[in-house]
C-alpha atoms as a PDB file:
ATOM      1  CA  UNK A   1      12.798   2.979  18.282  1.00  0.00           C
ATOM      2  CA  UNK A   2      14.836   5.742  16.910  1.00  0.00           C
ATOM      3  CA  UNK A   3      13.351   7.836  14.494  1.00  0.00           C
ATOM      4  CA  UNK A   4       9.607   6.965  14.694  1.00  0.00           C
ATOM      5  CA  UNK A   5       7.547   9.516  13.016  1.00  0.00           C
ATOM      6  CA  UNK A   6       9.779   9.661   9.940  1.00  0.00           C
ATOM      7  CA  UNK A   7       8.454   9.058   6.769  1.00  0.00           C
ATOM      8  CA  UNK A   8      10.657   8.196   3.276  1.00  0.00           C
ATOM      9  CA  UNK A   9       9.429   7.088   0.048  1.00  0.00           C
ATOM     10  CA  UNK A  10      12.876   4.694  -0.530  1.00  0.00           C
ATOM     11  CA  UNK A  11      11.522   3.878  -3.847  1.00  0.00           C
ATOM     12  CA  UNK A  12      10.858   8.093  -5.123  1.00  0.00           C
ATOM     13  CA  UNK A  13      14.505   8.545  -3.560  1.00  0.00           C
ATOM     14  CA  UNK A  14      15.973   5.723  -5.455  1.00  0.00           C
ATOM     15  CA  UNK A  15      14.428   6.889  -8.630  1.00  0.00           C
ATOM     16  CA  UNK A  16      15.220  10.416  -8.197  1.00  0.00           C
ATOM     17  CA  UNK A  17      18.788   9.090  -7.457  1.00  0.00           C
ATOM     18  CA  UNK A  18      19.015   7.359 -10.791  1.00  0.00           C
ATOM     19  CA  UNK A  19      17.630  10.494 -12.864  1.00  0.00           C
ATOM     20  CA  UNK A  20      20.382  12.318 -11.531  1.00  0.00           C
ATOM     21  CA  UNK A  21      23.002  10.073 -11.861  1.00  0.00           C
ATOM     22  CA  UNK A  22      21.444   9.614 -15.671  1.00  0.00           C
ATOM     23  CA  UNK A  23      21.295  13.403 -15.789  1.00  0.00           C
ATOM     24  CA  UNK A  24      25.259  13.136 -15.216  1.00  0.00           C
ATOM     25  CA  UNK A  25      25.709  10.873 -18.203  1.00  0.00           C
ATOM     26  CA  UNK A  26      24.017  12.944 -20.524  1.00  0.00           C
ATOM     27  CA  UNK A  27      26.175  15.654 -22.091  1.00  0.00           C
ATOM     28  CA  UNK A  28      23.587  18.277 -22.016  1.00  0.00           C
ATOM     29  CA  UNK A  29      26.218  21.627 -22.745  1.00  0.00           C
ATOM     30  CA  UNK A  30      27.707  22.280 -26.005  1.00  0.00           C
ATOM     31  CA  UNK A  31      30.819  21.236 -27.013  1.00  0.00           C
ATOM     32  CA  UNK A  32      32.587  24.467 -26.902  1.00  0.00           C
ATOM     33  CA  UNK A  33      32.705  23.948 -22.954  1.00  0.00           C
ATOM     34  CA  UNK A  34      35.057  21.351 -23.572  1.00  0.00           C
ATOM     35  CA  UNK A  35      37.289  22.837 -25.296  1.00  0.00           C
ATOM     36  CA  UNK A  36      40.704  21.768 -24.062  1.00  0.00           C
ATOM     37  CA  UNK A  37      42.986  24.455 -25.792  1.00  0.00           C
ATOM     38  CA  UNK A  38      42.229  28.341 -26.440  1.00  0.00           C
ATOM     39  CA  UNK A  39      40.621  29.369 -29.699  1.00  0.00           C
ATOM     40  CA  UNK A  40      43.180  31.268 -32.304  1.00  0.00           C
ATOM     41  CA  UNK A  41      42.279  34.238 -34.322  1.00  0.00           C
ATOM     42  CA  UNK A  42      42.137  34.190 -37.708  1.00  0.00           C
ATOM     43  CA  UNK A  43      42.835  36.425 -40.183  1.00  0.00           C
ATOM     44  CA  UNK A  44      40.143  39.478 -40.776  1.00  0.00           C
ATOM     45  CA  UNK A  45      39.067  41.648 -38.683  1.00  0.00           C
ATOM     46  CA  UNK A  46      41.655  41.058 -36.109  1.00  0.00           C
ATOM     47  CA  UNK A  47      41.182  43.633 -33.515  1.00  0.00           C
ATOM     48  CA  UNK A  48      37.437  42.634 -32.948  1.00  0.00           C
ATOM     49  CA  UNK A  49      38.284  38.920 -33.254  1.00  0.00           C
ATOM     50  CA  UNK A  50      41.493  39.374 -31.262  1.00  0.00           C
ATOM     51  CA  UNK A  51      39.475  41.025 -28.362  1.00  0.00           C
ATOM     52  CA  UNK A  52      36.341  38.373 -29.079  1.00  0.00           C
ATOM     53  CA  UNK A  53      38.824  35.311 -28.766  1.00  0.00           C
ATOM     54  CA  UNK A  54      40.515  36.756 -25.679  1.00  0.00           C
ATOM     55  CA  UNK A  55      37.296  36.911 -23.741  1.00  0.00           C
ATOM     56  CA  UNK A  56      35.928  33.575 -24.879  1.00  0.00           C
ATOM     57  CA  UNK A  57      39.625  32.164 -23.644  1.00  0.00           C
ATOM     58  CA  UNK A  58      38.681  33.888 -20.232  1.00  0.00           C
ATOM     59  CA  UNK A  59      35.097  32.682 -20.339  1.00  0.00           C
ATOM     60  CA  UNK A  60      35.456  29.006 -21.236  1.00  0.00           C
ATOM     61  CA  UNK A  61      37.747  27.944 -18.294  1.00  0.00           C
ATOM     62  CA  UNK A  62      35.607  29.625 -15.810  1.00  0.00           C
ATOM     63  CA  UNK A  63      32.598  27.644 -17.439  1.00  0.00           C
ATOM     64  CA  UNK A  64      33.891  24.818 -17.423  1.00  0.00           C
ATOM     65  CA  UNK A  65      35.265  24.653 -14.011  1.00  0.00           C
ATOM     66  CA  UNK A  66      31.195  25.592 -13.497  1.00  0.00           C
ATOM     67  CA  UNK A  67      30.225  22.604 -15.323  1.00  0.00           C
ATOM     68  CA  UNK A  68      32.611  20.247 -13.262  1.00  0.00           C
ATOM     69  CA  UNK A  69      31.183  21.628 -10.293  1.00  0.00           C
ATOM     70  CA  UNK A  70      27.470  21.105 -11.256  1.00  0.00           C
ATOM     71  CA  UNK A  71      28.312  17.602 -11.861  1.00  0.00           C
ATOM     72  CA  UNK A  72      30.350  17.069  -9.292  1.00  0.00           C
ATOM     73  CA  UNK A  73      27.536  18.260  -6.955  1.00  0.00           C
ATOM     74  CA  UNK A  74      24.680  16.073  -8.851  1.00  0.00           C
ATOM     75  CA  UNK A  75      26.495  12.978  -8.286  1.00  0.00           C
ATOM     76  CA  UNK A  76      27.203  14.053  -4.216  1.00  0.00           C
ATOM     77  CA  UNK A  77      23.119  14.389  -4.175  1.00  0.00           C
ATOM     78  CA  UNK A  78      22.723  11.360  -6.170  1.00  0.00           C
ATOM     79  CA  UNK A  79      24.826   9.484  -3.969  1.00  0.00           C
ATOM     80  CA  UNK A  80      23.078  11.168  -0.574  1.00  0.00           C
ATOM     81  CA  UNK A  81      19.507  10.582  -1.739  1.00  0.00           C
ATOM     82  CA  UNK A  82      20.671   6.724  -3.172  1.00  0.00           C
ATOM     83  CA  UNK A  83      22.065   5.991   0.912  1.00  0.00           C
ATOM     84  CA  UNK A  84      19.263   7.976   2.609  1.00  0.00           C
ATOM     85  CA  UNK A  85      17.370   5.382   0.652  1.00  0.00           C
ATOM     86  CA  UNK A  86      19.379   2.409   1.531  1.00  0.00           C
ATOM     87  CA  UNK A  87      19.378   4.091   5.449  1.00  0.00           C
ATOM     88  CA  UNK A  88      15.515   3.652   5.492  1.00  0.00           C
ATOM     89  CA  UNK A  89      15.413   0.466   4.363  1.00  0.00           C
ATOM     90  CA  UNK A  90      18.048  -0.608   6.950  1.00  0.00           C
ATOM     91  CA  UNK A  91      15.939   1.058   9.885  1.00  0.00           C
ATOM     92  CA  UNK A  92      12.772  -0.345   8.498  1.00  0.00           C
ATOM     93  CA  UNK A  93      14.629  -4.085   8.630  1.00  0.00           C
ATOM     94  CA  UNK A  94      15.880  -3.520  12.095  1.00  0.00           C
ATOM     95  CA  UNK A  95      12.386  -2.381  13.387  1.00  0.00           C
ATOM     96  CA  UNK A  96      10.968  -5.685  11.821  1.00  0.00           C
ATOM     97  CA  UNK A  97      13.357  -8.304  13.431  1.00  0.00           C
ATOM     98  CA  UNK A  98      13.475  -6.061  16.878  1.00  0.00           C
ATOM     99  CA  UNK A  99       9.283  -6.891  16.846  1.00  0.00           C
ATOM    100  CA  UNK A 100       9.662 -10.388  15.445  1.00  0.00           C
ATOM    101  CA  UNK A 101      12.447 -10.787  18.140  1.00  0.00           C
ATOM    102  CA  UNK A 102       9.930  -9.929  20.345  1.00  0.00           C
ATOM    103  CA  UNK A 103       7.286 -12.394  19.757  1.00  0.00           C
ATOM    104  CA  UNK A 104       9.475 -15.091  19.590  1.00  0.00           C
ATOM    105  CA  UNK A 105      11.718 -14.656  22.679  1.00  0.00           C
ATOM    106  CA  UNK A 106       8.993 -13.886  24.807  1.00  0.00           C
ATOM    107  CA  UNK A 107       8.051 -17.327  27.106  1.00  0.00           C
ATOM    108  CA  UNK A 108       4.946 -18.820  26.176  1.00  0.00           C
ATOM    109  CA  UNK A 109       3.221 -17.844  30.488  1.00  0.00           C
ATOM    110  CA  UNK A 110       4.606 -14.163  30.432  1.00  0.00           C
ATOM    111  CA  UNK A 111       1.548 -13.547  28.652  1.00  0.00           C
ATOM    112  CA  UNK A 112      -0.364 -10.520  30.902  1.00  0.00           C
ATOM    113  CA  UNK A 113      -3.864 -11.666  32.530  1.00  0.00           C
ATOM    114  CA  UNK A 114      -6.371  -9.771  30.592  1.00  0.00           C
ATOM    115  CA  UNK A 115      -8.921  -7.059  32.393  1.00  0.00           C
ATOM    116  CA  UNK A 116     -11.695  -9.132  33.275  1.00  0.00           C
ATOM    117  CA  UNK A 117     -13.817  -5.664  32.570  1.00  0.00           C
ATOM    118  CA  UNK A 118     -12.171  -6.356  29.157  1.00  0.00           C
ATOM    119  CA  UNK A 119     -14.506  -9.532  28.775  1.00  0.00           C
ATOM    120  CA  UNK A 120     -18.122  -9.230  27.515  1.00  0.00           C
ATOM    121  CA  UNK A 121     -19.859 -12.377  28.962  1.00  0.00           C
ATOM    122  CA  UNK A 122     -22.243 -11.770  25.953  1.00  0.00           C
ATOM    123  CA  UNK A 123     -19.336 -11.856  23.406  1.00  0.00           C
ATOM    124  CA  UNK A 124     -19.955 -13.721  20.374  1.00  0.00           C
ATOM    125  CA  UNK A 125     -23.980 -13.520  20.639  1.00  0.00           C
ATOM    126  CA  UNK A 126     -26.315 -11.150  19.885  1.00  0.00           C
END
């Protein structure tokens, strides 16, 4: 069989799946990131605020383009370790009927003589 040797924990994968996919739904970054339209300057002080504003206008864009990224990426993991999962289970399935397959579509004779040095004659006593 394909694969032997490999070891997954489907269960850790599909729970690490679902705290990232929860970690998605969560709105874990301050509002200001969403901000859909660019923040005005008010009156006072309006060369410091003017130049304040025009680099938090930069800023937030760039952020939140981050942020779309960073969830964007979460839910591609999410979505690799949730199939990985699923993959395992598949392969684990497959191995099971391939052996139960096995046993019951092998004739009843084609069972292989066993090594009479295999045979105690004292088996069964002490």
């Amino acid at each position: 069989m394909s694969g032997d040797g490999i070891k997954g924990d489907t269960d850790a994968m599909r729970e690490f799946s679902a705290l990232i996919s929860a970690s998605i739904e969560a709105t874990p970054v301050s509002p200001i990131s969403r901000i859909k339209d660019s923040t005005p300057c008010p009156g006072g002080l309006f060369d410091l605020c003017q130049h304040l504003t025009s680099t938090e206008n930069e800023t937030i864009p760039k952020l939140q383009t981050f942020i779309t990224m960073v969830e964007q990426g979460f839910a591609a993991y999410a979505s690799f370790v949730q199939q990985t999962a699923m993959n395992y289970i598949r392969a684990d399935e497959a191995g099971r009927r391939e052996i139960l397959t096995a046993f019951v579509t092998r004739p009843a004779g084609d069972l292989p003589e066993i090594d009479p040095r295999l045979l105690d004659p004292r088996a069964g006593q002490r």
